[in-house]
N, C-alpha and C. Protein backbone atom coordinates (compact mmCIF):
# COMPACT_ATOMS: atom_id res chain seq x y z
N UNK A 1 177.31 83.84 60.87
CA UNK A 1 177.07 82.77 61.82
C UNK A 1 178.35 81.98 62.10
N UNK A 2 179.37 81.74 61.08
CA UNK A 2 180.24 81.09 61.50
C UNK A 2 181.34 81.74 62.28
N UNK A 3 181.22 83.06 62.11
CA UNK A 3 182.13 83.88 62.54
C UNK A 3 182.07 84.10 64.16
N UNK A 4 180.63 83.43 64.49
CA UNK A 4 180.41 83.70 65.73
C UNK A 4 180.65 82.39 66.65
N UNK A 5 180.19 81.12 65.66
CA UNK A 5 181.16 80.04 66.24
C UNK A 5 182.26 79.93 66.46
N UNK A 6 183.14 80.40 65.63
CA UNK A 6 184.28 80.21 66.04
C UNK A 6 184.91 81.39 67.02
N UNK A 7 184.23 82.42 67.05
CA UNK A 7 184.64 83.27 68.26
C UNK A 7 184.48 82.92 69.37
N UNK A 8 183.17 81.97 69.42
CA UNK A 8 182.19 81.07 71.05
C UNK A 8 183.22 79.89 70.94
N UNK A 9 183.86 78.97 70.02
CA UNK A 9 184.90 77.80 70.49
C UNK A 9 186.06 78.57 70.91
N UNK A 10 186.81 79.87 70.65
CA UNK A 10 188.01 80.56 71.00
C UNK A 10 187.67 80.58 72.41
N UNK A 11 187.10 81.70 72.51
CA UNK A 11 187.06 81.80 73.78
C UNK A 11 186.54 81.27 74.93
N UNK A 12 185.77 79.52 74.67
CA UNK A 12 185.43 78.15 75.37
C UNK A 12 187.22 77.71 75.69
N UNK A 13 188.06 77.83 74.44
CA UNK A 13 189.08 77.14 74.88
C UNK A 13 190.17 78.17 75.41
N UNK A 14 190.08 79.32 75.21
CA UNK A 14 190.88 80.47 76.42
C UNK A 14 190.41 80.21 78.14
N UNK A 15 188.87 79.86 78.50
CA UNK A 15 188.43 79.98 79.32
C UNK A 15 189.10 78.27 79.96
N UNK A 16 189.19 77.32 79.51
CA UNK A 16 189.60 76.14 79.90
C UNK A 16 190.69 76.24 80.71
N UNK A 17 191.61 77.54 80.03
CA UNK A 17 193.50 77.21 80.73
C UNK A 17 193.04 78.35 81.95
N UNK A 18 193.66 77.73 83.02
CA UNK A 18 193.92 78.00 84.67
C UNK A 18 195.00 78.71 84.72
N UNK A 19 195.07 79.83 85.34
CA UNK A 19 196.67 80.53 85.34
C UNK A 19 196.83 80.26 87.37
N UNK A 20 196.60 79.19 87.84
CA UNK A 20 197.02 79.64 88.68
C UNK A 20 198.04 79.88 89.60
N UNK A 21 197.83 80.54 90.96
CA UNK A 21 199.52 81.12 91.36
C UNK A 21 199.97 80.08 92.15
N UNK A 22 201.49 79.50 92.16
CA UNK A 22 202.52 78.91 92.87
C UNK A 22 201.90 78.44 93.66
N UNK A 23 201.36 77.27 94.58
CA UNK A 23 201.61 76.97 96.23
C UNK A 23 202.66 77.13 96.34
N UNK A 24 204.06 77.44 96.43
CA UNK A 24 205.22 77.90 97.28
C UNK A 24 205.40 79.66 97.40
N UNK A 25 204.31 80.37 96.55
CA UNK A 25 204.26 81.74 96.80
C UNK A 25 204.07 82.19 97.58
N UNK A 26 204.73 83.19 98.51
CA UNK A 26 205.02 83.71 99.85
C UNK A 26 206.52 83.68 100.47
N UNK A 27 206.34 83.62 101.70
CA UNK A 27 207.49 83.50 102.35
C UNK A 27 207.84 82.73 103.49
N UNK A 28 209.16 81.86 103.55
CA UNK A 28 209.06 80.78 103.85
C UNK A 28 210.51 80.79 105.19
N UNK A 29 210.20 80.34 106.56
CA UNK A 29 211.38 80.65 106.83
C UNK A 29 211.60 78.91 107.48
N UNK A 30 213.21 78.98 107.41
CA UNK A 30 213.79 77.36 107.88
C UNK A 30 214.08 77.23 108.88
N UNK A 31 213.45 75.92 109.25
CA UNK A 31 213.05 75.33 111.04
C UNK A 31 214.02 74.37 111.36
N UNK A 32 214.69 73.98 109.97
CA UNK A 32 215.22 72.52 110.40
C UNK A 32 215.33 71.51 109.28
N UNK A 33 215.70 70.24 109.67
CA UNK A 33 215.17 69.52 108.82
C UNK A 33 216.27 68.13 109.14
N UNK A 34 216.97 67.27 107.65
CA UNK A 34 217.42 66.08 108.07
C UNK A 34 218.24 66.63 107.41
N UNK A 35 220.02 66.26 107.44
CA UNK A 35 220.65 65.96 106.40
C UNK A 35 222.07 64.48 106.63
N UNK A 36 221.51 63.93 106.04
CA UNK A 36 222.25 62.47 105.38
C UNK A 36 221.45 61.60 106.65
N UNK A 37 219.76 61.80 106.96
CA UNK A 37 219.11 60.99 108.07
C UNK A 37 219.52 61.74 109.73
N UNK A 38 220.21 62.63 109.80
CA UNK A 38 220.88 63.07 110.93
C UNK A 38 219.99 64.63 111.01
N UNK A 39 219.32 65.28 112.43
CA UNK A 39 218.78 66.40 112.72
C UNK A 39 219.64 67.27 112.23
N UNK A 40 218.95 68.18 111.63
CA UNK A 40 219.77 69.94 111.29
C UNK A 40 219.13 70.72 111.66
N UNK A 41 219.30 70.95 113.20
CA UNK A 41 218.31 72.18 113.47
C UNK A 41 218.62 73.44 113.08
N UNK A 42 217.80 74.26 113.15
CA UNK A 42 217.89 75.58 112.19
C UNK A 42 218.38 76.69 113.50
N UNK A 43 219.45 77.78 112.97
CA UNK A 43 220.66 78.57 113.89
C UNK A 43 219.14 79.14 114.97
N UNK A 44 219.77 79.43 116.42
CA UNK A 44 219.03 80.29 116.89
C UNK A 44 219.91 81.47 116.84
N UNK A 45 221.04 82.34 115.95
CA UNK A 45 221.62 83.35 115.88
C UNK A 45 221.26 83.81 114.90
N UNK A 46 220.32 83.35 113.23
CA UNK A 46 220.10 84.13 112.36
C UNK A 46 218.62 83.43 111.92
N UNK A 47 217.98 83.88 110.76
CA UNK A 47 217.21 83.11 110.55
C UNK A 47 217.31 83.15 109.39
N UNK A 48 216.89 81.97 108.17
CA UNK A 48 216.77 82.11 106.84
C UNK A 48 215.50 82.17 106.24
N UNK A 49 214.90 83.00 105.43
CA UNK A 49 213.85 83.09 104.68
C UNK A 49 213.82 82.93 103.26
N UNK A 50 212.71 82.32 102.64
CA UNK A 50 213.01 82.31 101.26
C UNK A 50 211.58 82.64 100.61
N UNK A 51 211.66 83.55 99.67
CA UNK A 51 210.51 84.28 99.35
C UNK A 51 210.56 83.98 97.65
N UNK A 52 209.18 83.68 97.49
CA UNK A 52 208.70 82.68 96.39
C UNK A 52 208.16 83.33 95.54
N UNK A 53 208.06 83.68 94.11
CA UNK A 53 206.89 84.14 93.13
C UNK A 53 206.25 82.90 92.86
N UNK A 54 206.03 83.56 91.66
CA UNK A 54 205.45 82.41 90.43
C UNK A 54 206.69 81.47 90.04
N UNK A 55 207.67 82.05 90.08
CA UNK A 55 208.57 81.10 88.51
C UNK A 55 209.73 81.85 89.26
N UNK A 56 210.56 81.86 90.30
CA UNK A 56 211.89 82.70 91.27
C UNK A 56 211.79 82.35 92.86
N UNK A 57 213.04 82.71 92.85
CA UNK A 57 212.55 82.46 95.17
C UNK A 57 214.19 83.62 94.86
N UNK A 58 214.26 84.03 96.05
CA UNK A 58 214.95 84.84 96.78
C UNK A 58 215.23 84.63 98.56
N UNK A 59 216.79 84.54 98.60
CA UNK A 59 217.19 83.95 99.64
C UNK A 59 217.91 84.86 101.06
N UNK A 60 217.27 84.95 101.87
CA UNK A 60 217.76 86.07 102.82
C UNK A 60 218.33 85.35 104.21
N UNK A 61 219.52 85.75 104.65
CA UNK A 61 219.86 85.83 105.87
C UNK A 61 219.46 86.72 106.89
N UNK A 62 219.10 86.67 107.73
CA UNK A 62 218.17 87.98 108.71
C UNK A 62 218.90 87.87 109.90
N UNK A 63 219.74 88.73 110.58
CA UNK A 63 220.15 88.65 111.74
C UNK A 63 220.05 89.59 112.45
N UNK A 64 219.49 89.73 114.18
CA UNK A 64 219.13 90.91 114.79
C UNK A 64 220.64 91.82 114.71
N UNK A 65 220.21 92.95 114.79
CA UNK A 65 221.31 93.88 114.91
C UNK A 65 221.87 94.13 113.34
N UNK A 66 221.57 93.49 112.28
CA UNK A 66 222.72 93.34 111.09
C UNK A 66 221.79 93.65 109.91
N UNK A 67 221.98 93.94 108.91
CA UNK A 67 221.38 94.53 107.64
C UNK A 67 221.19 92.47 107.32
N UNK A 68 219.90 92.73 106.86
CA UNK A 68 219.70 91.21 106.17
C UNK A 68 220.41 91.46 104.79
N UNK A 69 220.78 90.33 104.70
CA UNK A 69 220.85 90.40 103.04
C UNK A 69 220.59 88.56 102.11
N UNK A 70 220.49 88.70 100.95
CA UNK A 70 220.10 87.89 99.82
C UNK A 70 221.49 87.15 100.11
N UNK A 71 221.10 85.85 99.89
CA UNK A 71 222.97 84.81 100.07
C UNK A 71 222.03 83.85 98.57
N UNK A 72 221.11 84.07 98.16
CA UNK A 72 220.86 83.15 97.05
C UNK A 72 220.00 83.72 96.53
N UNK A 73 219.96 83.23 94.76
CA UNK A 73 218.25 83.19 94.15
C UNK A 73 218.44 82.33 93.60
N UNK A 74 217.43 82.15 92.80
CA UNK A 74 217.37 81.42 91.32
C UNK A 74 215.76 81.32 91.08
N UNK A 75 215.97 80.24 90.04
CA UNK A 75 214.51 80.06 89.48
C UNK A 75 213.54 78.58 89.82
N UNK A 76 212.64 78.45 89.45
CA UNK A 76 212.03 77.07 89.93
C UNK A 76 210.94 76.74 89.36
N UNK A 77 210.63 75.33 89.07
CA UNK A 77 209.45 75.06 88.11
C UNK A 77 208.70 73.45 88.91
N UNK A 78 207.72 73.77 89.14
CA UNK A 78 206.28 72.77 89.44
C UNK A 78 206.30 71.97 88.35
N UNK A 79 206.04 70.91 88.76
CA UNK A 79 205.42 69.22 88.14
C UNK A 79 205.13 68.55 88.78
N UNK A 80 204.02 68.49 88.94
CA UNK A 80 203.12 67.46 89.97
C UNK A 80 203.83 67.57 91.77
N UNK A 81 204.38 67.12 92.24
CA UNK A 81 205.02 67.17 93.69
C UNK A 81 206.71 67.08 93.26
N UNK A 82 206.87 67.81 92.51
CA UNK A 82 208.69 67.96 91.50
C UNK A 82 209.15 69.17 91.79
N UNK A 83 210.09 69.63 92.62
CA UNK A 83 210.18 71.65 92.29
C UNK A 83 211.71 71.24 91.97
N UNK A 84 211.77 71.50 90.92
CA UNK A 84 212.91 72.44 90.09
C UNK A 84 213.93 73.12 90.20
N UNK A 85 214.91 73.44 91.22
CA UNK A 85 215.15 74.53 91.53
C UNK A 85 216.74 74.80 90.77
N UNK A 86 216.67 76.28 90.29
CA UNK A 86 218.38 76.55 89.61
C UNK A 86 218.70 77.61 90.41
N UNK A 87 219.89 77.34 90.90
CA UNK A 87 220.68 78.58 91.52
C UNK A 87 221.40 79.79 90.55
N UNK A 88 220.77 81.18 90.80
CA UNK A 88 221.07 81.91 89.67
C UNK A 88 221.99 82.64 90.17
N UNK A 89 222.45 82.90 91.81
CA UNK A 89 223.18 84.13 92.28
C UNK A 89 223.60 82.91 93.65
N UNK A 90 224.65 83.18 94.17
CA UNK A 90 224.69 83.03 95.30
C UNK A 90 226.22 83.68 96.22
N UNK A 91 225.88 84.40 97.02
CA UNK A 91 226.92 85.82 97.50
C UNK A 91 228.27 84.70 98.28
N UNK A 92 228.29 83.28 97.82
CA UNK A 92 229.69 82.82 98.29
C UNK A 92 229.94 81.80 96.93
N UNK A 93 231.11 81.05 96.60
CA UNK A 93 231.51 80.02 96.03
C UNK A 93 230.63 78.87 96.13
N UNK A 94 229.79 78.96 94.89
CA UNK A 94 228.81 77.53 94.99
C UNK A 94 228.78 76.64 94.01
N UNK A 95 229.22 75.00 93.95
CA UNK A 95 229.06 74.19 93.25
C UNK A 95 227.74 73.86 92.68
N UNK A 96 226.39 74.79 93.06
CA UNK A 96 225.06 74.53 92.49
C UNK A 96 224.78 75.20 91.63
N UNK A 97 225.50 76.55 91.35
CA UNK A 97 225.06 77.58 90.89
C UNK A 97 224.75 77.23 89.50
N UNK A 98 223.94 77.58 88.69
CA UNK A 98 223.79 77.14 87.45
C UNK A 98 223.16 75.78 87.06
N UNK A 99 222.87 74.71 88.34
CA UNK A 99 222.43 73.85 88.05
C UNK A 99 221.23 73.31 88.37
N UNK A 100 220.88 72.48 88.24
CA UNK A 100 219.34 72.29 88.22
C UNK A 100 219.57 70.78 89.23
N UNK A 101 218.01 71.51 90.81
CA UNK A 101 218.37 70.16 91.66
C UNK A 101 216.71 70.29 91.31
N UNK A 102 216.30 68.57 91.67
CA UNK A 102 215.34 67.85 91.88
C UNK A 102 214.89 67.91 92.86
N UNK A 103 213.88 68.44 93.51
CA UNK A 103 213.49 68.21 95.33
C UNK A 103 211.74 67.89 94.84
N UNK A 104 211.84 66.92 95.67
CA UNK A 104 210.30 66.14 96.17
C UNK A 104 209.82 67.14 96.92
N UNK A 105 208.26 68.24 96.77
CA UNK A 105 208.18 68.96 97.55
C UNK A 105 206.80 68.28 98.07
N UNK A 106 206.42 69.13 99.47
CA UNK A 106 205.25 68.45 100.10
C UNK A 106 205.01 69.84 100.88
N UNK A 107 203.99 70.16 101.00
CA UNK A 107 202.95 71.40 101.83
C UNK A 107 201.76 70.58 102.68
N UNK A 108 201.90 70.95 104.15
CA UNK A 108 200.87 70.37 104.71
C UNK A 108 200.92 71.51 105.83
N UNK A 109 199.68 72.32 105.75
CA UNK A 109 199.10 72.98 106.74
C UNK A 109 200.20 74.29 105.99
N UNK A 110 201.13 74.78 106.81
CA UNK A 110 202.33 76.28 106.71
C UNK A 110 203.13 75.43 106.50
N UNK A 111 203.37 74.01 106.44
CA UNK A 111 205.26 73.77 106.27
C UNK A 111 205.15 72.96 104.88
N UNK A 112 206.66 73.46 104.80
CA UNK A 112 206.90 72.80 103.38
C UNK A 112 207.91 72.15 103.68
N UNK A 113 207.98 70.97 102.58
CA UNK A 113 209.47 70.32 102.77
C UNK A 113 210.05 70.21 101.72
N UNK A 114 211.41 70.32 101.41
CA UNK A 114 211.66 70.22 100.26
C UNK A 114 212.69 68.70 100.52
N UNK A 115 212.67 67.59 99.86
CA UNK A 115 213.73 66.40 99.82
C UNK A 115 214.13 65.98 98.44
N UNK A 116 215.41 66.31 99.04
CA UNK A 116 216.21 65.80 97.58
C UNK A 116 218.12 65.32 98.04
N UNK A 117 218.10 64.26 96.71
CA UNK A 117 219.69 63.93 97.03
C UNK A 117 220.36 65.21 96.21
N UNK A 118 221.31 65.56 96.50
CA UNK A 118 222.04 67.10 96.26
C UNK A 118 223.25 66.33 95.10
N UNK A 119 223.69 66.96 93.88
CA UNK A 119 224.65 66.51 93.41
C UNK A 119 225.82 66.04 94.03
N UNK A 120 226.18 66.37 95.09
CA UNK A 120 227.74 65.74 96.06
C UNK A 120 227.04 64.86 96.49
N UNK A 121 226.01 63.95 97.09
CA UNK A 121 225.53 62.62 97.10
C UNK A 121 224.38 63.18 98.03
N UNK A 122 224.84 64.51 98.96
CA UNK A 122 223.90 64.74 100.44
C UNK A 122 222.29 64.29 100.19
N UNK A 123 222.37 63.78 101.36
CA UNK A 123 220.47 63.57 101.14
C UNK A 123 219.99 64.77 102.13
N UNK A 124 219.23 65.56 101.64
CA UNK A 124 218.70 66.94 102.36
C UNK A 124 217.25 66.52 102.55
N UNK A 125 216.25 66.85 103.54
CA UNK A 125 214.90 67.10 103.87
C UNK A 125 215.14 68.47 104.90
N UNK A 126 214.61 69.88 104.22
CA UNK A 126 214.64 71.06 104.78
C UNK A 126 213.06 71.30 105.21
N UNK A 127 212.79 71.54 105.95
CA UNK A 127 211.36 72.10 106.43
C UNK A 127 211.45 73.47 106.27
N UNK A 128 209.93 74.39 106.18
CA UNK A 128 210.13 75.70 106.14
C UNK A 128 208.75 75.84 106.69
N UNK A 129 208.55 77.15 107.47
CA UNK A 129 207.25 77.70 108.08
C UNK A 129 206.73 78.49 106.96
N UNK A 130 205.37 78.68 106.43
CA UNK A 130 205.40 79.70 105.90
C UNK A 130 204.56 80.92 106.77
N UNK A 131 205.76 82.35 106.43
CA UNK A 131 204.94 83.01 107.70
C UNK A 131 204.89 84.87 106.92
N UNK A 132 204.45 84.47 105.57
CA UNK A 132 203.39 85.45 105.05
C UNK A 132 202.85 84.87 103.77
């Protein structure tokens, strides 16, 4: 009998924890956004996408005519409206790489925003569509 209680409290408290997946999972491409309060509209010559797991994003340049390729990754971690983000790769000279930024994130409807002050002081608000 006890052996069966405590098998019925195990698996009461396995069943409690939620695994669930990312809201930033998918793929996300950039429209725009603010930087230092001033418009940054997003190139009409390439487009950028950023494609999300669980716990990674992956960063693509896409341009007609041209092989896309990855210009970033890294990793990223959720806390309440907090994303995390560390730059693990990035295909030019980057003062982020390795470090860990703070962005205020927000999802309403397909767009996301990510706002954060950037270690060199920049104040960034990036928007993104999500369009898978």
């Amino acid at each position: 009998m006890k052996k069966n209680v405590f098998a019925f409290l195990f698996i009461a408290i396995l069943c409690s924890f939620t695994f669930s997946k990312s809201p930033l999972k998918g793929v996300w491409e950039y429209r725009g956004g603010l930087l230092n309060g001033k418009l940054d509209s997003a190139s009409t010559a390439y487009k950028l996408q950023r494609t999300y797991d669980d716990h990674q994003y992956s960063a693509l340049v896409i341009e007609k005519g041209e092989k896309s390729f990855v210009y970033e990754k890294g990793d990223y971690l959720l806390q309440a409206d907090t994303c995390f983000e560390t730059q693990t790769y990035c295909n030019q000279p980057s003062k982020l790489l390795g470090k860990t930024v703070k962005y205020l994130y927000q999802i309403s409807n397909d767009t996301l925003k990510l706002i954060a002050t950037l270690p060199n002081g920049n104040k960034v608000e990036d928007h993104w569509i999500k369009v898978k």
